[in-house]
C-alpha atoms as a PDB file:
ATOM      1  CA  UNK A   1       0.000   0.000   0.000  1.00  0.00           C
ATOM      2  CA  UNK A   2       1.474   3.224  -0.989  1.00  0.00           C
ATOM      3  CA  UNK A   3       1.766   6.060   1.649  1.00  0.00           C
ATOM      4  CA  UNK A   4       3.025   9.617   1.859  1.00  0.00           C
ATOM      5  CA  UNK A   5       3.126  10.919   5.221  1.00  0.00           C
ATOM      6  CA  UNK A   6       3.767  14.450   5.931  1.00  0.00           C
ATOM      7  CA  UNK A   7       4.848  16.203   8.972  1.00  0.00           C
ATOM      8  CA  UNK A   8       6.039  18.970  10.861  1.00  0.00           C
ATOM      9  CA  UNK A   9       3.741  21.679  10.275  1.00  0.00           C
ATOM     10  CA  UNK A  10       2.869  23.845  12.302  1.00  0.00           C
ATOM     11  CA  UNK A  11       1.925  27.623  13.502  1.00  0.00           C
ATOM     12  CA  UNK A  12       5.514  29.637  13.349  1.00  0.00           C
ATOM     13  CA  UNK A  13       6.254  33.501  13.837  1.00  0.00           C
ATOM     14  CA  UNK A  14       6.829  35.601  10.685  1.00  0.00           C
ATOM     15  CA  UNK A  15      10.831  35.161   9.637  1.00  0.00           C
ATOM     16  CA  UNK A  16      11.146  31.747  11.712  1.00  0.00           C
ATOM     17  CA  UNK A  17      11.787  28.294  10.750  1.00  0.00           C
ATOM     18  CA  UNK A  18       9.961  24.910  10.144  1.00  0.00           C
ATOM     19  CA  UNK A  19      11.014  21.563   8.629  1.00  0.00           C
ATOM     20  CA  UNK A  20       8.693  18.992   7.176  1.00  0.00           C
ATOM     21  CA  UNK A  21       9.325  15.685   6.156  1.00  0.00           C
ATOM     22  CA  UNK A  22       7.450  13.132   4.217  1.00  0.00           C
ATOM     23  CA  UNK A  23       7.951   9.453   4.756  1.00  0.00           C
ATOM     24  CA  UNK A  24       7.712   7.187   1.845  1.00  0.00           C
ATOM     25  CA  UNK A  25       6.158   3.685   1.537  1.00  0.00           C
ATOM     26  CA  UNK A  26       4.863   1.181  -0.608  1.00  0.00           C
ATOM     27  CA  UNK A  27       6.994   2.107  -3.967  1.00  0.00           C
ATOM     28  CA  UNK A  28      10.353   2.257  -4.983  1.00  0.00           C
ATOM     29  CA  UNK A  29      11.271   5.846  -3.476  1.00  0.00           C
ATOM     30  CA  UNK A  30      14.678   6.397  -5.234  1.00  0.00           C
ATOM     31  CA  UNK A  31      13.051   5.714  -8.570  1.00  0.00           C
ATOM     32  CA  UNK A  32      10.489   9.274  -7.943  1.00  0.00           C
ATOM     33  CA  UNK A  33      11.417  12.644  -8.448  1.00  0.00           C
ATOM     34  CA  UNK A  34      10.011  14.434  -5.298  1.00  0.00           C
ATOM     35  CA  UNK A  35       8.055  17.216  -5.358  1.00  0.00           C
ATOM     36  CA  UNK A  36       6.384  19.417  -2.746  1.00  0.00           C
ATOM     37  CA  UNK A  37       3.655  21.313  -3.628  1.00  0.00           C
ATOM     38  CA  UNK A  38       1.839  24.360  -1.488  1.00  0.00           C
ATOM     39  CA  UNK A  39      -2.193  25.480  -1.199  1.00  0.00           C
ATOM     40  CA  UNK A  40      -3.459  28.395   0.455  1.00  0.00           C
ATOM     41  CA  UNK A  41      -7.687  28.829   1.224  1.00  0.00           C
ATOM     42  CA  UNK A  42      -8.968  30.182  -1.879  1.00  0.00           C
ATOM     43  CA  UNK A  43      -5.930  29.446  -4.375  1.00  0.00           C
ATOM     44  CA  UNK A  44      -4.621  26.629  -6.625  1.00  0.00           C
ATOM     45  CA  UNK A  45      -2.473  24.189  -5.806  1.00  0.00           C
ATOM     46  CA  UNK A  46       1.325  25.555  -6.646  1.00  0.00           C
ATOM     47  CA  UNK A  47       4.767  24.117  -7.448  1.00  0.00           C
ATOM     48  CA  UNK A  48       7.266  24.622  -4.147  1.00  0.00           C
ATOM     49  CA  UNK A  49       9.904  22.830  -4.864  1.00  0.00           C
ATOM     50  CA  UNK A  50      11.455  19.066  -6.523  1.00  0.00           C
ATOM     51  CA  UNK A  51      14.588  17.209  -6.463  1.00  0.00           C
ATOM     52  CA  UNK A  52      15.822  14.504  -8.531  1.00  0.00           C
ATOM     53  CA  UNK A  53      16.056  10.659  -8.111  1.00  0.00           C
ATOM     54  CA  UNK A  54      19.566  11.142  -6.507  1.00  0.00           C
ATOM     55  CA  UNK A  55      18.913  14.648  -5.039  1.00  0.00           C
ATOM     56  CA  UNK A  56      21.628  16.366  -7.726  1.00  0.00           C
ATOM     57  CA  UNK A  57      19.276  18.578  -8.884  1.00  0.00           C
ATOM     58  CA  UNK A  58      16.804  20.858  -7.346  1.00  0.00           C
ATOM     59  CA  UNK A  59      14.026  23.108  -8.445  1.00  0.00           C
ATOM     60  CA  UNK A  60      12.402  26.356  -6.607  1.00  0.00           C
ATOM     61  CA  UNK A  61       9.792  28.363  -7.106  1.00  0.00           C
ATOM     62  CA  UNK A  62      10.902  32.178  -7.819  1.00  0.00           C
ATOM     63  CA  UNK A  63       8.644  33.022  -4.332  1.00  0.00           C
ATOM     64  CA  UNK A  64      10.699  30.430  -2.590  1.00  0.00           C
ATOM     65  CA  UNK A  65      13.974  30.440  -3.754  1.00  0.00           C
ATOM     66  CA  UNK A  66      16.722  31.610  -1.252  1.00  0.00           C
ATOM     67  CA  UNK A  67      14.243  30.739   1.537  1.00  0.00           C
ATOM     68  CA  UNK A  68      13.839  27.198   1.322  1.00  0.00           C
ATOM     69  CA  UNK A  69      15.623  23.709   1.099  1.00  0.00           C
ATOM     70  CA  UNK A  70      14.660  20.544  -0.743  1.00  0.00           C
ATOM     71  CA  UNK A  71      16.596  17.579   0.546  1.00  0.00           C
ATOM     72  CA  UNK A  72      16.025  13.484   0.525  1.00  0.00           C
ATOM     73  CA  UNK A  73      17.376  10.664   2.172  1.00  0.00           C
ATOM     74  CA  UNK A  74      16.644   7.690  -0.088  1.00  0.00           C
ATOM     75  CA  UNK A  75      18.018   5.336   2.657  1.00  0.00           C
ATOM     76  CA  UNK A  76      15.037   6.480   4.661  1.00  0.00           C
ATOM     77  CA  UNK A  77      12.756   7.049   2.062  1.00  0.00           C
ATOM     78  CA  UNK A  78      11.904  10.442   3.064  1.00  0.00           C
ATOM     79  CA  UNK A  79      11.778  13.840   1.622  1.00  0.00           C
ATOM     80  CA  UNK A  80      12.436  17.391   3.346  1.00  0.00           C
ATOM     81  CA  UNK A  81      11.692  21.111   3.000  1.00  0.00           C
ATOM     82  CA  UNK A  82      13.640  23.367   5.442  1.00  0.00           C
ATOM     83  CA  UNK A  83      11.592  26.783   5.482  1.00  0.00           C
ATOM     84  CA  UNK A  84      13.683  29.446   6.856  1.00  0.00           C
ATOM     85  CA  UNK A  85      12.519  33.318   6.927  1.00  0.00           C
ATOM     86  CA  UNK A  86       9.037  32.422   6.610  1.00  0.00           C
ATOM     87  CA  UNK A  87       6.193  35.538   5.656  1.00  0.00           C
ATOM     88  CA  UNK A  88       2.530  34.963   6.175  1.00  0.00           C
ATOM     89  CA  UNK A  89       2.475  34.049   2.801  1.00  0.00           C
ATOM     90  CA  UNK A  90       3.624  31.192   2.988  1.00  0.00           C
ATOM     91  CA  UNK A  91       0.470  29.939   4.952  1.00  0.00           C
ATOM     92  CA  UNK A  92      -0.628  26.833   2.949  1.00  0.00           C
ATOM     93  CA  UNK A  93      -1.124  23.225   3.320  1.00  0.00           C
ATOM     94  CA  UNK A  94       1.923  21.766   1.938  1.00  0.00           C
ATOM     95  CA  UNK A  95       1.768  18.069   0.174  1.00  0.00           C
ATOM     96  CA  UNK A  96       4.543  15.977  -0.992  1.00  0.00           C
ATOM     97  CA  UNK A  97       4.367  14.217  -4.564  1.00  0.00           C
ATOM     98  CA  UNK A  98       6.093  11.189  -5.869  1.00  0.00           C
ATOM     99  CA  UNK A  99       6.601  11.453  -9.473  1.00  0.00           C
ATOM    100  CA  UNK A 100       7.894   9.119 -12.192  1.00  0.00           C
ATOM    101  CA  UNK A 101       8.118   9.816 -16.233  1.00  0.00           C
ATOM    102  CA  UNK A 102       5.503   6.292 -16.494  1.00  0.00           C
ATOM    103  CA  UNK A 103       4.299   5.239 -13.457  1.00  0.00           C
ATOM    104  CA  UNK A 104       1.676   6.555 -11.460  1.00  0.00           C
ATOM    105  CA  UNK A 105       2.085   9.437  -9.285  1.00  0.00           C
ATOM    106  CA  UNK A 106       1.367   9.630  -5.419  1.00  0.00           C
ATOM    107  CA  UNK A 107       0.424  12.148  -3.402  1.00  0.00           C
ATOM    108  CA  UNK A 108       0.256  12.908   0.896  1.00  0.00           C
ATOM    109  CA  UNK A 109      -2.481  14.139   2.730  1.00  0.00           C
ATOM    110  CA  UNK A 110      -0.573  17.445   3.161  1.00  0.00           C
ATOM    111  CA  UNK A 111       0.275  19.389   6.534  1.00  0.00           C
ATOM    112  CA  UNK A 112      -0.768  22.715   7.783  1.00  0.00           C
ATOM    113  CA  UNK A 113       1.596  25.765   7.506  1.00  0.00           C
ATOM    114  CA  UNK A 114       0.755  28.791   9.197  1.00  0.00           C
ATOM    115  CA  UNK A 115       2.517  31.954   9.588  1.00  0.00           C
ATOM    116  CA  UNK A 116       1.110  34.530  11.918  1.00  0.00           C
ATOM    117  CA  UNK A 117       2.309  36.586  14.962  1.00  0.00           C
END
């Protein structure tokens, strides 16, 4: 059974810091590019950030960019996103996606961000 679990949301001070991870199971992690994605009441879904099959390459979003950090462990089968600096707009649920060029993509049940004071 496949399963993306995120975690580590949370409510955090404008300019502080959260982490989340998503822990992968039930498919071959290190064959998916990992993606998180970001959705805020009101708006559509939105590209965060991704990071290859052997985390050499990463991709930002131009709102993100400088702020946060896609990582993976692929021994653990887990993706990251270190959020540093956070603004209010960043207040979204955030979701992790498992993507491969032929297979079926997966998707978590995402985990609250919010950025207040």
């Amino acid at each position: 059974q496949v399963q993306l679990a995120e975690s580590g949301g949370g409510l955090v001070q404008p300019g502080g810091s959260l982490r989340l991870s998503c822990a992968a199971s039930g498919f071959t992690f290190s064959n998916y590019v990992m993606t998180w994605y970001r959705q805020a009441p009101g708006k559509e879904r939105e590209f965060v950030a991704s990071i290859s099959t052997t985390g050499g390459t990463t991709n930002y979003a131009d709102s993100v960019k400088g702020r946060f950090t896609i990582s993976r462990d692929n021994a653990k089968n887990t993706v990251f996103l270190q959020m540093n600096s956070l603004k209010p707009e960043d207040t979204s649920i955030y979701y992790c996606r498992a993507w491969h060029l032929t297979l079926s993509d997966y998707w978590g049940q995402g985990t609250q961000v919010t950025v207040s004071s």
